[in-house]
Protein backbone atom coordinates (compact mmCIF):
# COMPACT_ATOMS: atom_id res chain seq x y z
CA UNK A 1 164.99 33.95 -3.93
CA UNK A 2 164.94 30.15 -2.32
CA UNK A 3 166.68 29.19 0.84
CA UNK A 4 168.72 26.25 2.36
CA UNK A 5 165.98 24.47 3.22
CA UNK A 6 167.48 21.60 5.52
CA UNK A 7 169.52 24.53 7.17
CA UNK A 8 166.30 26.04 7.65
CA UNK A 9 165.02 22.74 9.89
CA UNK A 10 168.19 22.25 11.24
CA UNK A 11 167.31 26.08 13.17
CA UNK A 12 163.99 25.10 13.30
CA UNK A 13 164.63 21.51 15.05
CA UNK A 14 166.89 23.57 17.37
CA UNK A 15 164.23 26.19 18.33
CA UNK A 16 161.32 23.76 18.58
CA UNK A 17 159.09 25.48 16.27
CA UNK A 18 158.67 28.14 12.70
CA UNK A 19 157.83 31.29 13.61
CA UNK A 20 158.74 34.73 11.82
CA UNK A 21 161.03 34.97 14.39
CA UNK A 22 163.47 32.74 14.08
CA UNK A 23 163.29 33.55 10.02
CA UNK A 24 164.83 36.97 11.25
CA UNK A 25 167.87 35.33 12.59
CA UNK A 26 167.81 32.56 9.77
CA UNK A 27 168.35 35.25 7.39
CA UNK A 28 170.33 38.00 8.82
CA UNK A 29 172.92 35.14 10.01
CA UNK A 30 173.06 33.64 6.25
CA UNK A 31 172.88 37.47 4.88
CA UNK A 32 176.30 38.06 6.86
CA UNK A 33 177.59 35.00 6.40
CA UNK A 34 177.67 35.55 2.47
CA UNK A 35 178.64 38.98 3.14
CA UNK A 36 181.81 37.89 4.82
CA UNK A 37 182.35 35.08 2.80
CA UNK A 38 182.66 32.12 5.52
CA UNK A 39 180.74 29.05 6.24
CA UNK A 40 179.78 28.43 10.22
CA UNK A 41 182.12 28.49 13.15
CA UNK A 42 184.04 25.35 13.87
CA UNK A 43 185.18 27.14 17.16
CA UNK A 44 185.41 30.51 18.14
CA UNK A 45 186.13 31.85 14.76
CA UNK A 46 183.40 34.13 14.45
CA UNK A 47 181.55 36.15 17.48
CA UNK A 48 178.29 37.05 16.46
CA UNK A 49 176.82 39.97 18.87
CA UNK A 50 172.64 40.27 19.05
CA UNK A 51 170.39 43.18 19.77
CA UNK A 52 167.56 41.07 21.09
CA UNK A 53 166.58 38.07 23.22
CA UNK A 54 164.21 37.33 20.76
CA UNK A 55 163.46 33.83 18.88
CA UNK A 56 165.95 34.92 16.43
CA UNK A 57 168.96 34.92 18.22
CA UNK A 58 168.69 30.69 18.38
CA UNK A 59 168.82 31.10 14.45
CA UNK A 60 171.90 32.95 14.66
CA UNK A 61 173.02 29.63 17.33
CA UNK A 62 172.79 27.25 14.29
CA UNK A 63 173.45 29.17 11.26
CA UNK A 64 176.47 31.22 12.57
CA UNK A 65 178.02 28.48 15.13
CA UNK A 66 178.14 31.16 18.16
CA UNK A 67 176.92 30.68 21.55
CA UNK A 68 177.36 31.59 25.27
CA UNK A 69 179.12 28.45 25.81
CA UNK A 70 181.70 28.94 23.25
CA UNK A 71 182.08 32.44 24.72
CA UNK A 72 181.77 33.88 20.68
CA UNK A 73 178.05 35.34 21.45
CA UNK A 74 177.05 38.85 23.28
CA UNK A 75 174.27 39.68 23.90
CA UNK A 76 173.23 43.60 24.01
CA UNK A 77 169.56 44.35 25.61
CA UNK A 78 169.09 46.64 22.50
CA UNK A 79 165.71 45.80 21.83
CA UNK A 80 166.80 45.24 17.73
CA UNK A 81 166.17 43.16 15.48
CA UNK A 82 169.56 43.54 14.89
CA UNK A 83 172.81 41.24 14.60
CA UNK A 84 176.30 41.73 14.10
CA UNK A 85 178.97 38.80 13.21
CA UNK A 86 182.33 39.45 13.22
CA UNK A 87 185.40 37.32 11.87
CA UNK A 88 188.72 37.25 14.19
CA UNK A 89 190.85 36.61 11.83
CA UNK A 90 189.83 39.94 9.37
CA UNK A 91 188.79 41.98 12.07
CA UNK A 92 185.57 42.70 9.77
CA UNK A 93 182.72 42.60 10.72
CA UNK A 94 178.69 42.35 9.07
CA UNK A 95 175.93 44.36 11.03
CA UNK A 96 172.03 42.76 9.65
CA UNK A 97 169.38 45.14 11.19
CA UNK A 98 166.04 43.45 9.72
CA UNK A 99 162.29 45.32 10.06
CA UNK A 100 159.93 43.13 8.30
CA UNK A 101 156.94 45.70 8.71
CA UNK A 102 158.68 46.75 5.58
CA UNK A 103 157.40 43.91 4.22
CA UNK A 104 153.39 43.69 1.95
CA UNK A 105 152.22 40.81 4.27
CA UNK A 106 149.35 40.36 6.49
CA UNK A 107 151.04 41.13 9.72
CA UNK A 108 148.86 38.51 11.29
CA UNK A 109 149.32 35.58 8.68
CA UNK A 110 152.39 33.89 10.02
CA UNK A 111 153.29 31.78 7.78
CA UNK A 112 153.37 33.91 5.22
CA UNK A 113 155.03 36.27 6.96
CA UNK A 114 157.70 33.82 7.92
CA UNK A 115 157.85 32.39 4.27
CA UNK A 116 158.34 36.44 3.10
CA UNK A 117 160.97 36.85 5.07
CA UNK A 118 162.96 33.65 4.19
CA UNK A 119 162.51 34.64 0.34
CA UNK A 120 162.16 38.82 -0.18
CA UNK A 121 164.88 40.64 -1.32
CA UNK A 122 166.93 41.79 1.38
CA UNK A 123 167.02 45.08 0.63
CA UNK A 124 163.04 44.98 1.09
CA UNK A 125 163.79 45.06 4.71
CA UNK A 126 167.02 44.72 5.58
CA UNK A 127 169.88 47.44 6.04
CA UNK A 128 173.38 45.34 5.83
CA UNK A 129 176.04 47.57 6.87
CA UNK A 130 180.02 46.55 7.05
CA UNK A 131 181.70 47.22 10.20
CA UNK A 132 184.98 46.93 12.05
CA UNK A 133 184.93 45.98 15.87
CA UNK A 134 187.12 45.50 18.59
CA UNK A 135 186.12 41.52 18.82
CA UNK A 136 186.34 39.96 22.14
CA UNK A 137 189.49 37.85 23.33
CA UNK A 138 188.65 33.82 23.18
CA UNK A 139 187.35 32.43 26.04
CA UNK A 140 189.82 31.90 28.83
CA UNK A 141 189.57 29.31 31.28
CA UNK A 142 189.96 30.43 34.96
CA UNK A 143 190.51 28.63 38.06
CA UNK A 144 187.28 27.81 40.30
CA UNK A 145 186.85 29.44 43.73
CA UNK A 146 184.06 28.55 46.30
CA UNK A 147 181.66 31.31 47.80
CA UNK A 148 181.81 31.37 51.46
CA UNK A 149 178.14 32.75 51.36
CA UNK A 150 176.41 29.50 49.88
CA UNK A 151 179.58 27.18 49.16
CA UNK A 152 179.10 26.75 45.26
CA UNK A 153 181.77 26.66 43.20
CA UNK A 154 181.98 29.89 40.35
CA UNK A 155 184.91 31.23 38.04
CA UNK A 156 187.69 33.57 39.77
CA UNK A 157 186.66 35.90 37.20
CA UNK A 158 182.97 36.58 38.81
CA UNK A 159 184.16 36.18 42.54
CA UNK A 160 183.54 39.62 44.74
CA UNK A 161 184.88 40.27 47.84
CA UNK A 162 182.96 41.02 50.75
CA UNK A 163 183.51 41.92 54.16
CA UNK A 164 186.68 40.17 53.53
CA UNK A 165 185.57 36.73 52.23
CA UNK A 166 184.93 35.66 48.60
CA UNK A 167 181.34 35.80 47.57
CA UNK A 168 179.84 34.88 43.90
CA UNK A 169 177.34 37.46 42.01
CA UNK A 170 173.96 36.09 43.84
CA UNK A 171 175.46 36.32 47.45
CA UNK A 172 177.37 40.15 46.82
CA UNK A 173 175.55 42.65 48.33
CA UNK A 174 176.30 45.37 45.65
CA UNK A 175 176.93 49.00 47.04
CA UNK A 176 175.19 51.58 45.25
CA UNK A 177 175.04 55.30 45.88
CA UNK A 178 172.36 56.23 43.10
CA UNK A 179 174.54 58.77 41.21
């Protein structure tokens, strides 16, 4: 099976370097893609949710068109290779969980590794599931509110309260009982 090749170094020029990494997102964001049957976000078409903090999620960046900035990517500490992209306008959804330890490579060779799994068969090592998910309002735009604690500016939406005065996230003192 061959691959987009310039998409390929487009994620690669984004990521600064190959690594079997950012093949994982390369592929599970073109896998759902296809699945779905659309092309790349313009806007905040798609929302693509990851599993990881791992090298693949800046694949799923290019490939998919979803970031943190465009509010259309979420990021779970799951600890997965996994990635989900959803459309808003169908309301489905694509869930890509890759383990390429399925694959018969030389866990230590990576290039070849990384060349595997841009070209196996997905089903080698790849469990594509469809799903249906509540999908996240667009981004909103909210008015900006100063802390009184350190006098930086930060969205209404993130403000706390605190002994009366409005504090951001890194000047709340957050109460916690341990229950």
């Amino acid at each position: 099976m061959g691959y987009d090749k310039k998409l390929w170094q487009e994620a690669v020029a984004f990521h600064g370097h190959s690594c079997p990494g950012l093949a994982i997102g390369f592929r599970a964001a073109v896998l759902a893609l296809e699945k779905l049957g659309v092309d790349r976000a313009e806007d905040e078409e798609l929302v693509a949710i990851v599993e990881t903090d791992a090298c693949s999620v800046d694949a799923i960046q290019v490939i998919a068109g979803c970031s943190i900035g465009k509010g259309n990517l979420l990021y779970k500490n799951h600890g997965k290779q996994a990635f989900t992209i959803g459309n808003r306008k169908t309301g489905r959804g694509v869930r890509v969980y890759v383990d390429p330890s399925q694959l018969p490579v030389d866990r230590d060779d990576r290039e070849a590794r990384r060349e595997m799994i841009l070209s196996a068969p997905a089903e080698d090592f790849c469990k594509i599931e469809n799903v249906s998910l509540p999908l996240p309002e667009e981004a909103r735009i909210f008015l900006s509110v100063e802390c009184e604690s350190c006098g930086e500016k930060l969205s209404e939406a993130r403000a706390r309260l605190e002994d009366g005065k409005i504090v951001c996230l890194a000047c709340f003192h957050d109460y916690q009982r341990g229950w």
